[in-house]
C-alpha atoms as a PDB file:
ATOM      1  CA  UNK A   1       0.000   0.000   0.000  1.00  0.00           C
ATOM      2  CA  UNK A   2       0.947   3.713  -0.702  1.00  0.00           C
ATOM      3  CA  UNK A   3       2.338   5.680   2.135  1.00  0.00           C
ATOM      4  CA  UNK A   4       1.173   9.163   1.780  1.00  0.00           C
ATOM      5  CA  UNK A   5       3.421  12.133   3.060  1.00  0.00           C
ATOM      6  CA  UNK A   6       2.185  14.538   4.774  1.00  0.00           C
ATOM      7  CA  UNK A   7       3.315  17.830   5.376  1.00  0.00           C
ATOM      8  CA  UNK A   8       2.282  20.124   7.861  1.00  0.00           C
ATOM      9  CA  UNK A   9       3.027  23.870   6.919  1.00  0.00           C
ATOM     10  CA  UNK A  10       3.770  25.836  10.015  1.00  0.00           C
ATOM     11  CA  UNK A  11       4.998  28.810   7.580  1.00  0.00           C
ATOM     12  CA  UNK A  12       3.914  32.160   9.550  1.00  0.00           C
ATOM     13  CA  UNK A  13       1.267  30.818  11.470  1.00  0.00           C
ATOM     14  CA  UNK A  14       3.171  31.385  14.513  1.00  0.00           C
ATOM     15  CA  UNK A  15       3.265  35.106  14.456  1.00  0.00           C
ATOM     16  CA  UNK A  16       6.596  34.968  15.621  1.00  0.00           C
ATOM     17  CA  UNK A  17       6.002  32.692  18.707  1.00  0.00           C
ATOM     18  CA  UNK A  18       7.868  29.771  19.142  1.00  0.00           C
ATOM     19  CA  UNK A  19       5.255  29.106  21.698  1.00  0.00           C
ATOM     20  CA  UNK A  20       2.727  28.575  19.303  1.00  0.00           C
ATOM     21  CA  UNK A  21       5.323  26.875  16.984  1.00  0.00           C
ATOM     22  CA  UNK A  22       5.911  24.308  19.271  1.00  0.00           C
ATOM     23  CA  UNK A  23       2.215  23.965  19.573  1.00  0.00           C
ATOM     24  CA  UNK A  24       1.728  23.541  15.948  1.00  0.00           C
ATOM     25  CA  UNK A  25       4.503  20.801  15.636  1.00  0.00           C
ATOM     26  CA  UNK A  26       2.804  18.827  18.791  1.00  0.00           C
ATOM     27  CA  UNK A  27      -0.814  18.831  16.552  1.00  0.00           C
ATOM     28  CA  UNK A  28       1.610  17.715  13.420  1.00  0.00           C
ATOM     29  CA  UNK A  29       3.270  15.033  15.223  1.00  0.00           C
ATOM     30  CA  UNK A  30      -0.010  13.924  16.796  1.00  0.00           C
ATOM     31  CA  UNK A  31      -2.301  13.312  13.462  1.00  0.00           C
ATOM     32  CA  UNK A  32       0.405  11.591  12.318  1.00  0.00           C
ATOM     33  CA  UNK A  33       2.285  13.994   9.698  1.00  0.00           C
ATOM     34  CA  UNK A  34       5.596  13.430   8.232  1.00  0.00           C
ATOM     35  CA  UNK A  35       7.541  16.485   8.236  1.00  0.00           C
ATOM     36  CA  UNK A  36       6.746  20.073   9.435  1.00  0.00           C
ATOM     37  CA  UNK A  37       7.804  22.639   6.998  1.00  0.00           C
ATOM     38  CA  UNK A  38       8.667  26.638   7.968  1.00  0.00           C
ATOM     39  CA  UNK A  39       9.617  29.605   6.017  1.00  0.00           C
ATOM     40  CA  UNK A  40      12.790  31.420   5.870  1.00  0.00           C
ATOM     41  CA  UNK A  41      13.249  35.357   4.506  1.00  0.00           C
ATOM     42  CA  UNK A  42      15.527  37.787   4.889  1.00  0.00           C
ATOM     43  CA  UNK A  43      13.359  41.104   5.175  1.00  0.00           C
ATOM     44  CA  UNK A  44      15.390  43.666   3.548  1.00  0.00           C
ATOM     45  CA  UNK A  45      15.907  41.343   0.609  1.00  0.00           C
ATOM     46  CA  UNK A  46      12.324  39.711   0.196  1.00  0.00           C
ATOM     47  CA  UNK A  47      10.011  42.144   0.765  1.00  0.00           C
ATOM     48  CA  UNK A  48       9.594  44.159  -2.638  1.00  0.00           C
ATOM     49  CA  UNK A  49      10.411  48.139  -2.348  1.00  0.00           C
ATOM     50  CA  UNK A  50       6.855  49.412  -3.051  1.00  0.00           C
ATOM     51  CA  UNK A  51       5.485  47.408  -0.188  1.00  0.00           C
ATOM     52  CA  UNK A  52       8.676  48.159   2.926  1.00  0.00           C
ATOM     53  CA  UNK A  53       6.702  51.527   4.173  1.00  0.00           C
ATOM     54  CA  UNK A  54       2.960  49.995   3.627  1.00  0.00           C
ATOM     55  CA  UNK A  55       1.192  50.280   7.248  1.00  0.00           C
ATOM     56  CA  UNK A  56       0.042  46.980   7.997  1.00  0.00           C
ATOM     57  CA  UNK A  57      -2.753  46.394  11.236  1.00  0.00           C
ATOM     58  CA  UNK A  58      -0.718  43.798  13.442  1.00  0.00           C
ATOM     59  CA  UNK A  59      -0.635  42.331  16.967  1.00  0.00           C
ATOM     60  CA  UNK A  60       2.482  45.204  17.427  1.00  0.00           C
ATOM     61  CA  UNK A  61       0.173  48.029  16.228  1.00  0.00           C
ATOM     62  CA  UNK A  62       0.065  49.954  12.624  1.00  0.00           C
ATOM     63  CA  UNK A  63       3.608  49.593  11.358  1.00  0.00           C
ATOM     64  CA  UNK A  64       5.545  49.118   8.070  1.00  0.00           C
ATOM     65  CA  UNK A  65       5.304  46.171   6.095  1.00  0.00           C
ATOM     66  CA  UNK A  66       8.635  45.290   6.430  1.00  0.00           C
ATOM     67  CA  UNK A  67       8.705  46.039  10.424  1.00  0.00           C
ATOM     68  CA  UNK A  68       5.762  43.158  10.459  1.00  0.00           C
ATOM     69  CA  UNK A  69       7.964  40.591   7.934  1.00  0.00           C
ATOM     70  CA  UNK A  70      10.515  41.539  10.866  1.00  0.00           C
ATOM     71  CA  UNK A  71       8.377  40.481  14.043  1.00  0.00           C
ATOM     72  CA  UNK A  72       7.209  37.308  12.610  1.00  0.00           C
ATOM     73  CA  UNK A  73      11.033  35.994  11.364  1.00  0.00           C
ATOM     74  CA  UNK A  74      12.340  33.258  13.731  1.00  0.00           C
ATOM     75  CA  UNK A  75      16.304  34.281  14.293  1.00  0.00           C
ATOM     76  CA  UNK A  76      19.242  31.441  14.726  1.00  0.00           C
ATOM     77  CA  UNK A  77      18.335  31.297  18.279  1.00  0.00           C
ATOM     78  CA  UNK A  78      14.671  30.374  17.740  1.00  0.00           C
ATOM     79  CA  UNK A  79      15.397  28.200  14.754  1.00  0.00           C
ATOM     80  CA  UNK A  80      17.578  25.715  16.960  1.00  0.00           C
ATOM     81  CA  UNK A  81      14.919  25.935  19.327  1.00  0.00           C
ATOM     82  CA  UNK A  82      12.992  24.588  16.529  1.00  0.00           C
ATOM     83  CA  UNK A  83      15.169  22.055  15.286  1.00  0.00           C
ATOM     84  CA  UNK A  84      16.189  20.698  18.848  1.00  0.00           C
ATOM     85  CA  UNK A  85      12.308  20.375  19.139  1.00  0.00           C
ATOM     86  CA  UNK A  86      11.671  18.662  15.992  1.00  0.00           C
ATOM     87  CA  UNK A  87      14.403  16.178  17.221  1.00  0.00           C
ATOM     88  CA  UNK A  88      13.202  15.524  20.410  1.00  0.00           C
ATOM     89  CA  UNK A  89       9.236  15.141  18.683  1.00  0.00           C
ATOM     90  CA  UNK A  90      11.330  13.034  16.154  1.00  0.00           C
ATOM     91  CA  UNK A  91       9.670  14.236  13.072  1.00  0.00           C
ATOM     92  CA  UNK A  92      11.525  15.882  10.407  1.00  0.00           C
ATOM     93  CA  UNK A  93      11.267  19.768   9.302  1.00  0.00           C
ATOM     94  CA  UNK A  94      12.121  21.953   6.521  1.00  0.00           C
ATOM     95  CA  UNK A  95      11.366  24.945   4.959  1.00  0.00           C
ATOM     96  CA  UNK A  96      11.023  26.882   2.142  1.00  0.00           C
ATOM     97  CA  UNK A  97      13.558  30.243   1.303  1.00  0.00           C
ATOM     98  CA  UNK A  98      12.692  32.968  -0.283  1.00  0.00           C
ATOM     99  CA  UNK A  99      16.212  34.145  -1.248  1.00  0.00           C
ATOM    100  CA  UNK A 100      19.699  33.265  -1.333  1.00  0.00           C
ATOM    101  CA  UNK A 101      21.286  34.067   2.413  1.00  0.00           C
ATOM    102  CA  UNK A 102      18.276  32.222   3.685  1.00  0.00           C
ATOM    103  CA  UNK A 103      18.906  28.972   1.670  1.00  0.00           C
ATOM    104  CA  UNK A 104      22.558  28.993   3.385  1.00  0.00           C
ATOM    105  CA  UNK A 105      20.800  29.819   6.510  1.00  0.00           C
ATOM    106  CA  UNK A 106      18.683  26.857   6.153  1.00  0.00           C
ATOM    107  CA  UNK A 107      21.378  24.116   4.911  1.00  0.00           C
ATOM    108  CA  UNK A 108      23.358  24.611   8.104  1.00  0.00           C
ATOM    109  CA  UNK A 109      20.738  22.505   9.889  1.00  0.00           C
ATOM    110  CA  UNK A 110      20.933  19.690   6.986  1.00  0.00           C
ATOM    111  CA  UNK A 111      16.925  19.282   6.189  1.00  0.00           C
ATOM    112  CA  UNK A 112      16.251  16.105   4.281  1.00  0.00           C
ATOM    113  CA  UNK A 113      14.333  18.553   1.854  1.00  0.00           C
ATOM    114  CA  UNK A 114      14.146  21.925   0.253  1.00  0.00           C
ATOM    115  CA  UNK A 115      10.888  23.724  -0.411  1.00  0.00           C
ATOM    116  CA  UNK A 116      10.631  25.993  -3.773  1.00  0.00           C
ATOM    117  CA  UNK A 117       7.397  28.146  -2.751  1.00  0.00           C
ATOM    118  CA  UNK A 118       5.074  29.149  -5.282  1.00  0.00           C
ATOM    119  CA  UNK A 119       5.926  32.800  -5.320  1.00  0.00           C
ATOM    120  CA  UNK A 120       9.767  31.594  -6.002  1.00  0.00           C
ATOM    121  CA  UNK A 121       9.017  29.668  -8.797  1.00  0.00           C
ATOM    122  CA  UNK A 122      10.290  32.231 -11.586  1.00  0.00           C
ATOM    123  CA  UNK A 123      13.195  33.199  -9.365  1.00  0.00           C
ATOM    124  CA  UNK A 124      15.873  31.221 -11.103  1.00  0.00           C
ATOM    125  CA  UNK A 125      19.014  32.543  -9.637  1.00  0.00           C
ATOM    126  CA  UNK A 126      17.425  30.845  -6.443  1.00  0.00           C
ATOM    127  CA  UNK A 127      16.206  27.564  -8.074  1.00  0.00           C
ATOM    128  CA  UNK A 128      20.001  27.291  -9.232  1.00  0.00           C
ATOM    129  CA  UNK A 129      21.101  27.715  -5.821  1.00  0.00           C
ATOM    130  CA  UNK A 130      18.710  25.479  -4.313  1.00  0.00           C
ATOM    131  CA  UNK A 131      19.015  22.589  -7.124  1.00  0.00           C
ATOM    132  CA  UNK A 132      22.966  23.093  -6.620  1.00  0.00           C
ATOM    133  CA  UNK A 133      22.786  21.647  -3.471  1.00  0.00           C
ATOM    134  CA  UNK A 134      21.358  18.272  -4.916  1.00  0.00           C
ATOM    135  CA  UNK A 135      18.414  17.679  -2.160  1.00  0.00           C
ATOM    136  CA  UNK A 136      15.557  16.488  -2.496  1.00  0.00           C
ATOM    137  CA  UNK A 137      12.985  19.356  -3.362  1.00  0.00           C
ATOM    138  CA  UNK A 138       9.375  20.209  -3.469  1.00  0.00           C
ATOM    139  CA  UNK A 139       8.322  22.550  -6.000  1.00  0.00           C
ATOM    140  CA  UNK A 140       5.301  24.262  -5.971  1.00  0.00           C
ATOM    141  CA  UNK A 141       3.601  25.374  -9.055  1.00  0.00           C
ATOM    142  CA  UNK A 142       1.217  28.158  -8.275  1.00  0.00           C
ATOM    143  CA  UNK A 143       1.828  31.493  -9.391  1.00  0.00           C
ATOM    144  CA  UNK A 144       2.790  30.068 -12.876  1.00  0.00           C
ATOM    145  CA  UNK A 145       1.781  29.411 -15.905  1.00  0.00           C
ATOM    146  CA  UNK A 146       2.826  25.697 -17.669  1.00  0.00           C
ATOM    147  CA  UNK A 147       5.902  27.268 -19.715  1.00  0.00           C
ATOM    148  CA  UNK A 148       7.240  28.721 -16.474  1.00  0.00           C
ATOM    149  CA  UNK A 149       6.965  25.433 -14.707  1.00  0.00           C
ATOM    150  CA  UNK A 150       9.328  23.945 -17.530  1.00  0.00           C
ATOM    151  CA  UNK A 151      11.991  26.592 -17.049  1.00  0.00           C
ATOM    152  CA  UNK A 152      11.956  25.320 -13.681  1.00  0.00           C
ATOM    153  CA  UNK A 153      12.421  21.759 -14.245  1.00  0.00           C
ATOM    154  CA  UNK A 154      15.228  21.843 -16.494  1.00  0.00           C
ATOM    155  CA  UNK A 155      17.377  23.992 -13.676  1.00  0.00           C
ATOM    156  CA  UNK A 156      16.936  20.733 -11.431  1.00  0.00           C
ATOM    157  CA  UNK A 157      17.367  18.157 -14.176  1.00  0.00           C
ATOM    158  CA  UNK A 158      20.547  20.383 -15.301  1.00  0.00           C
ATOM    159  CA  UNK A 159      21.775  20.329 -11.841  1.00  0.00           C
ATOM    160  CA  UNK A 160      20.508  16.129 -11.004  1.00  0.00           C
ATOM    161  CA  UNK A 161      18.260  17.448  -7.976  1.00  0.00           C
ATOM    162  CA  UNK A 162      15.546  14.839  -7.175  1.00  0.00           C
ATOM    163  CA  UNK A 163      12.594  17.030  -6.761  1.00  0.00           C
ATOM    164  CA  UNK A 164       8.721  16.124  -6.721  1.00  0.00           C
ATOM    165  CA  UNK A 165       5.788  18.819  -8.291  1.00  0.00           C
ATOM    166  CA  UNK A 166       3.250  19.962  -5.982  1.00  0.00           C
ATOM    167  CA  UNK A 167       0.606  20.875  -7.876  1.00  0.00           C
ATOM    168  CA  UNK A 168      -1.057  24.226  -6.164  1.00  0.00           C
ATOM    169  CA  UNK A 169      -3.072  26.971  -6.990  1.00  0.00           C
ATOM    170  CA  UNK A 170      -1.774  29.955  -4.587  1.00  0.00           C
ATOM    171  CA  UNK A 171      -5.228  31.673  -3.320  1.00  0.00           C
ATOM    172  CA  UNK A 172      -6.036  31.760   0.082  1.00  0.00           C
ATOM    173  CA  UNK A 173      -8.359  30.888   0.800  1.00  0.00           C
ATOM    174  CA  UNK A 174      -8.790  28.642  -2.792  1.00  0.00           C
ATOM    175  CA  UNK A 175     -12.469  28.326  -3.545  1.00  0.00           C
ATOM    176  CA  UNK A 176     -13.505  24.718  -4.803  1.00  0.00           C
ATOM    177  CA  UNK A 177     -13.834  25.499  -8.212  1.00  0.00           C
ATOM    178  CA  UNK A 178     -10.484  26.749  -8.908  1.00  0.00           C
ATOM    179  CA  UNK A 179      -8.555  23.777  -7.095  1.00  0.00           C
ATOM    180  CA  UNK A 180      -8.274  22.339 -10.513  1.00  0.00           C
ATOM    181  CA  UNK A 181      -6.995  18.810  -8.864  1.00  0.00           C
ATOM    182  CA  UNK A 182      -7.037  16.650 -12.882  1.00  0.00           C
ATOM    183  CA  UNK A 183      -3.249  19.098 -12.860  1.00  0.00           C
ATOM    184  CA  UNK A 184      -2.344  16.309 -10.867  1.00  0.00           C
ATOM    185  CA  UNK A 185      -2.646  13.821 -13.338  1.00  0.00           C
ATOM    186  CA  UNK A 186      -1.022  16.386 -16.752  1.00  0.00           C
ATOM    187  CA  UNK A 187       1.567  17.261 -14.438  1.00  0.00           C
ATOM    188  CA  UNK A 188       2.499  13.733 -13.710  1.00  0.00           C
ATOM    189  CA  UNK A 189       1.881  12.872 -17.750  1.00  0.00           C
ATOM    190  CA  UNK A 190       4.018  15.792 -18.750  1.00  0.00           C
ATOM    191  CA  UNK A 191       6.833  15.305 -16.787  1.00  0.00           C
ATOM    192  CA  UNK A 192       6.790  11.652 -15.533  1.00  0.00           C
ATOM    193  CA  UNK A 193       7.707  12.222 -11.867  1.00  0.00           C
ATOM    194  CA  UNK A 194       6.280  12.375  -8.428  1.00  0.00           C
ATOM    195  CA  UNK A 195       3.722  14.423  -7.897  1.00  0.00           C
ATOM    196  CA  UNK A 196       2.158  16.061  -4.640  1.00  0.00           C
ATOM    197  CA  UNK A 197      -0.976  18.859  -4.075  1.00  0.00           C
ATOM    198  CA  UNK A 198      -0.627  21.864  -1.859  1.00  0.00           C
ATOM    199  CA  UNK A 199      -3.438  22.837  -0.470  1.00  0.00           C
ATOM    200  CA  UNK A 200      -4.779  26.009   0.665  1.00  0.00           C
ATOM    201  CA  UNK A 201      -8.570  25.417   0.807  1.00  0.00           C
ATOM    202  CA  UNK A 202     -10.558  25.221   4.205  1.00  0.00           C
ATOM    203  CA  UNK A 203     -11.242  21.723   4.481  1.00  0.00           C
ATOM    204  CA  UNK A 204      -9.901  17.975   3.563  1.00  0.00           C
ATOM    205  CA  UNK A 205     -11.947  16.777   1.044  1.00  0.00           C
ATOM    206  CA  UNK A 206      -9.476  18.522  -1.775  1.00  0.00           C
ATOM    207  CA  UNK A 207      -6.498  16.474  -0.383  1.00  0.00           C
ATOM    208  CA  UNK A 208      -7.986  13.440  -0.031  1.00  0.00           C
ATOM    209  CA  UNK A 209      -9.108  14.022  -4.173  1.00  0.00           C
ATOM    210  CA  UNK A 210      -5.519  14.713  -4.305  1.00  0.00           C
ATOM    211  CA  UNK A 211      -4.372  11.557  -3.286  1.00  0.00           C
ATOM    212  CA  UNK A 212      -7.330   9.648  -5.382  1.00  0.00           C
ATOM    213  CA  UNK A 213      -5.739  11.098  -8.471  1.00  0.00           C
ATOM    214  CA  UNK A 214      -1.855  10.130  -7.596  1.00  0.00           C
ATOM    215  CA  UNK A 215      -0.881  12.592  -5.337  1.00  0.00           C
ATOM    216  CA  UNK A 216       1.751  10.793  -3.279  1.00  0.00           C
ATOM    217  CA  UNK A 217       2.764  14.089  -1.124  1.00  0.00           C
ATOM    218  CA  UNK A 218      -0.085  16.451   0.527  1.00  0.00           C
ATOM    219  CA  UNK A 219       1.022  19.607   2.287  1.00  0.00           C
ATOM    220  CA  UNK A 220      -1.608  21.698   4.072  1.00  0.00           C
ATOM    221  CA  UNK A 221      -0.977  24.713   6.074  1.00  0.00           C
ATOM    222  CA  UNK A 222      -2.074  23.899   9.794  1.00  0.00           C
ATOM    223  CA  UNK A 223      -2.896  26.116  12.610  1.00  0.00           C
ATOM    224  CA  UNK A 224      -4.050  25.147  16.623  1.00  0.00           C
ATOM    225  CA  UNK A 225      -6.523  28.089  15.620  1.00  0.00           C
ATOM    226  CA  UNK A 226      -7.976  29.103  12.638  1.00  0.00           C
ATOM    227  CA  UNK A 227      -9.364  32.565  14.251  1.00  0.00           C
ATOM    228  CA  UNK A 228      -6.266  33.864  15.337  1.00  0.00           C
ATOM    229  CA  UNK A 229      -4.270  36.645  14.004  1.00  0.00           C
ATOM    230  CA  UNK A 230      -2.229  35.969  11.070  1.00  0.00           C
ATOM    231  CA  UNK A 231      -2.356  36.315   6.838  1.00  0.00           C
ATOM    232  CA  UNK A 232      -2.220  32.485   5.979  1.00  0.00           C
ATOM    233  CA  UNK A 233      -4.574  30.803   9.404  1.00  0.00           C
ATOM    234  CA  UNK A 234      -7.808  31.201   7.012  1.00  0.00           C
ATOM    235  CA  UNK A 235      -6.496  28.680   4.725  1.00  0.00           C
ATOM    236  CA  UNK A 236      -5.235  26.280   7.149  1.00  0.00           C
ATOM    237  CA  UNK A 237      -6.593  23.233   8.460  1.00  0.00           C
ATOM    238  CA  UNK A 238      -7.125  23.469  12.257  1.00  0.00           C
ATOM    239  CA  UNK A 239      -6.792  20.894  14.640  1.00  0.00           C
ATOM    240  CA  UNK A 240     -10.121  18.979  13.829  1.00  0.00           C
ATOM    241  CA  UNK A 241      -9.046  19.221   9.993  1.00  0.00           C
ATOM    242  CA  UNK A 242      -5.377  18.304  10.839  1.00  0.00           C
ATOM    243  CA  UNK A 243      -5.897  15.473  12.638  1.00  0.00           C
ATOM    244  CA  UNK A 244      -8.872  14.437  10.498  1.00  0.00           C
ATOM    245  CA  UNK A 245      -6.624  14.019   7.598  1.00  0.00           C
ATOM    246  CA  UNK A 246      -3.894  11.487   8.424  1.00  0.00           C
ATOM    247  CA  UNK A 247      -7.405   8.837   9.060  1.00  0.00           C
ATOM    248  CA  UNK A 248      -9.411   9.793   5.868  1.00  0.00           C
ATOM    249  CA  UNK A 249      -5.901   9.159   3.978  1.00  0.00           C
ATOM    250  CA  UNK A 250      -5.524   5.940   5.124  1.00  0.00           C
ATOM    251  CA  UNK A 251      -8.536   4.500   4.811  1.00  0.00           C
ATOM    252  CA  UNK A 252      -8.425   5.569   1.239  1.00  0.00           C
ATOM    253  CA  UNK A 253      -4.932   3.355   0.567  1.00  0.00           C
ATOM    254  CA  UNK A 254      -6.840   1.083   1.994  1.00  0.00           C
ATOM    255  CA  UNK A 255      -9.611   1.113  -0.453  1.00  0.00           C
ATOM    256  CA  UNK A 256      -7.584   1.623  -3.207  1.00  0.00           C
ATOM    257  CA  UNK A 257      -5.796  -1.407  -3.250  1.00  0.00           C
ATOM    258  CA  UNK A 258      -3.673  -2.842  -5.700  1.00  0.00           C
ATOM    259  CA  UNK A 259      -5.742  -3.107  -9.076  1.00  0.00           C
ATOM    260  CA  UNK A 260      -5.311  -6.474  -9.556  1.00  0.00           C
ATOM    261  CA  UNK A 261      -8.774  -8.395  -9.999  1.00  0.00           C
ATOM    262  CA  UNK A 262      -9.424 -10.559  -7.152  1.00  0.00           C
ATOM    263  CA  UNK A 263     -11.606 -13.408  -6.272  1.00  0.00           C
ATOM    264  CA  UNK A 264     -11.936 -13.448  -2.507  1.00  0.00           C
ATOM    265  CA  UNK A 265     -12.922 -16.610  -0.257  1.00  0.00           C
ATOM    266  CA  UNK A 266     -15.919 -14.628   0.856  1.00  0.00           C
ATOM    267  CA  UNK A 267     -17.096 -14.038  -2.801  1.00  0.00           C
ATOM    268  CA  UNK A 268     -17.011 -17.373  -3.583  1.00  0.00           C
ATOM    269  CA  UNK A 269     -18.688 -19.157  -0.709  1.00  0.00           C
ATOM    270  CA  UNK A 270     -21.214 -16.447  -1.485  1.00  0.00           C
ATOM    271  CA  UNK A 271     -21.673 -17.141  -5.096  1.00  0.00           C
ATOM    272  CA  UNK A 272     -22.180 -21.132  -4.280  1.00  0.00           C
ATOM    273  CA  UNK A 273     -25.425 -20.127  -2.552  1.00  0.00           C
ATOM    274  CA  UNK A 274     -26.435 -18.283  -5.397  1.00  0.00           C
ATOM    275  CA  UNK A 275     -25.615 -20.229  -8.175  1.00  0.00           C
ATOM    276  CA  UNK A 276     -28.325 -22.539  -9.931  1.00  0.00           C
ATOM    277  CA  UNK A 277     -26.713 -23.410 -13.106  1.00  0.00           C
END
């Protein structure tokens, strides 16, 4: 039977607690998820120029943009909080970078994966970066358009980086009818590797679609509260969804089987009380 991996995405939803983080990992390791994944940004790099002095409403009052992107970054410190955590919890964590310093940041702890965000996807001085170091990555193909996802591609099969396509469609929260979930299928057609789904919608039934149609990875932004403060906790799964998900997964690779036409014991001591001919 399939083992499905599932990824819980902390990214921001800890508004800069590692309080909450460690919260968030406890629900993750709990429904039974593979891997927690975080985000990684340097600020002053990241954050575009037209949008550094934008006054964004926050837990820390009206202040910049890029004085929000600030409060909400874990620091070295917190991070090996984080990883000393994960450890301990014995589940495995990652995260995706949104520009060069951060990648290096990142590959000191030595993740078992890299995460190409949606939003990074055209950024191919990073990609090159990233596929340089030869780990296995998830890339996620929102934001994009089919000839962009190609560009993308060849930098890792130029470079020999394993990788797997997450198919994703980058609203939040994504409304049903734009999930688009049959991607998974062309995407896996088109490029004949592993595929995943990243999920931003508010409920499970997407991923578990997902998985129906080959999706061997799920990712789904999780949250121990759904109403609290934060950009992405609308589009997360909270901890009914989260732990909800692991079950409904399983029992799907368990109805799925194997394809191959069987002709069970109980079928056939059946059929002799039924057959007159």
């Amino acid at each position: 039977m399939r083992n499905i991996f599932l990824i819980g995405e902390v990214g921001i939803n800890h508004n800069g607690s590692v309080k909450i983080a460690k919260k968030i990992i406890d629900l993750a390791v709990e429904s039974g998820f593979n891997a927690v994944k975080f985000q990684k940004r340097d600020p002053d790099i990241s954050v575009p120029k037209y949008k550094k002095n934008e006054i964004k409403n926050s837990p820390w009052g009206n202040i910049s943009y890029l004085n929000y992107k600030k409060k909400i970054e874990f620091n070295k410190k917190q991070f090996d909080e984080i990883n000393k955590y994960c450890k301990k919890k014995k589940i495995e964590w990652f995260a995706s970078v949104w520009d060069i310093p951060s990648l290096e940041f990142i590959s000191k702890y030595k993740p078992k994966y890299h995460k190409v965000a949606s939003s990074m996807l055209t950024n191919t001085e990073l990609l090159e970066k990233i596929a340089k170091k030869k780990i296995k990555t998830f890339i996620s193909t929102g934001m994009s358009n089919i000839k962009q996802v190609d560009k993308a591609i060849k930098i890792f099969k130029k470079n020999k980086c394993p990788y797997i396509l997450m198919h994703s469609v980058a609203i939040y929260p994504c409304p049903m009818e734009k999930l688009n979930l049959k991607m998974i299928k062309t995407l896996k057609k088109r490029f004949k590797c592993s595929i995943g789904y990243s999920g931003h919608e508010v409920n499970v039934t997407p991923s578990v679609y997902a998985a129906s149609l080959g999706a061997d990875y799920i990712e789904r932004h999780i949250t121990i509260n759904r109403a609290m403060w934060g950009t992405d906790q609308a589009a997360s799964l909270g901890p009914d969804g989260t732990k909800l998900l692991r079950v409904l997964l399983d029992k799907l690779v368990l109805c799925e089987g194997n394809g191959v036409k069987n002709f069970f014991s109980e079928e056939k001591n059946k059929l002799k009380t039924m057959k007159y001919w």
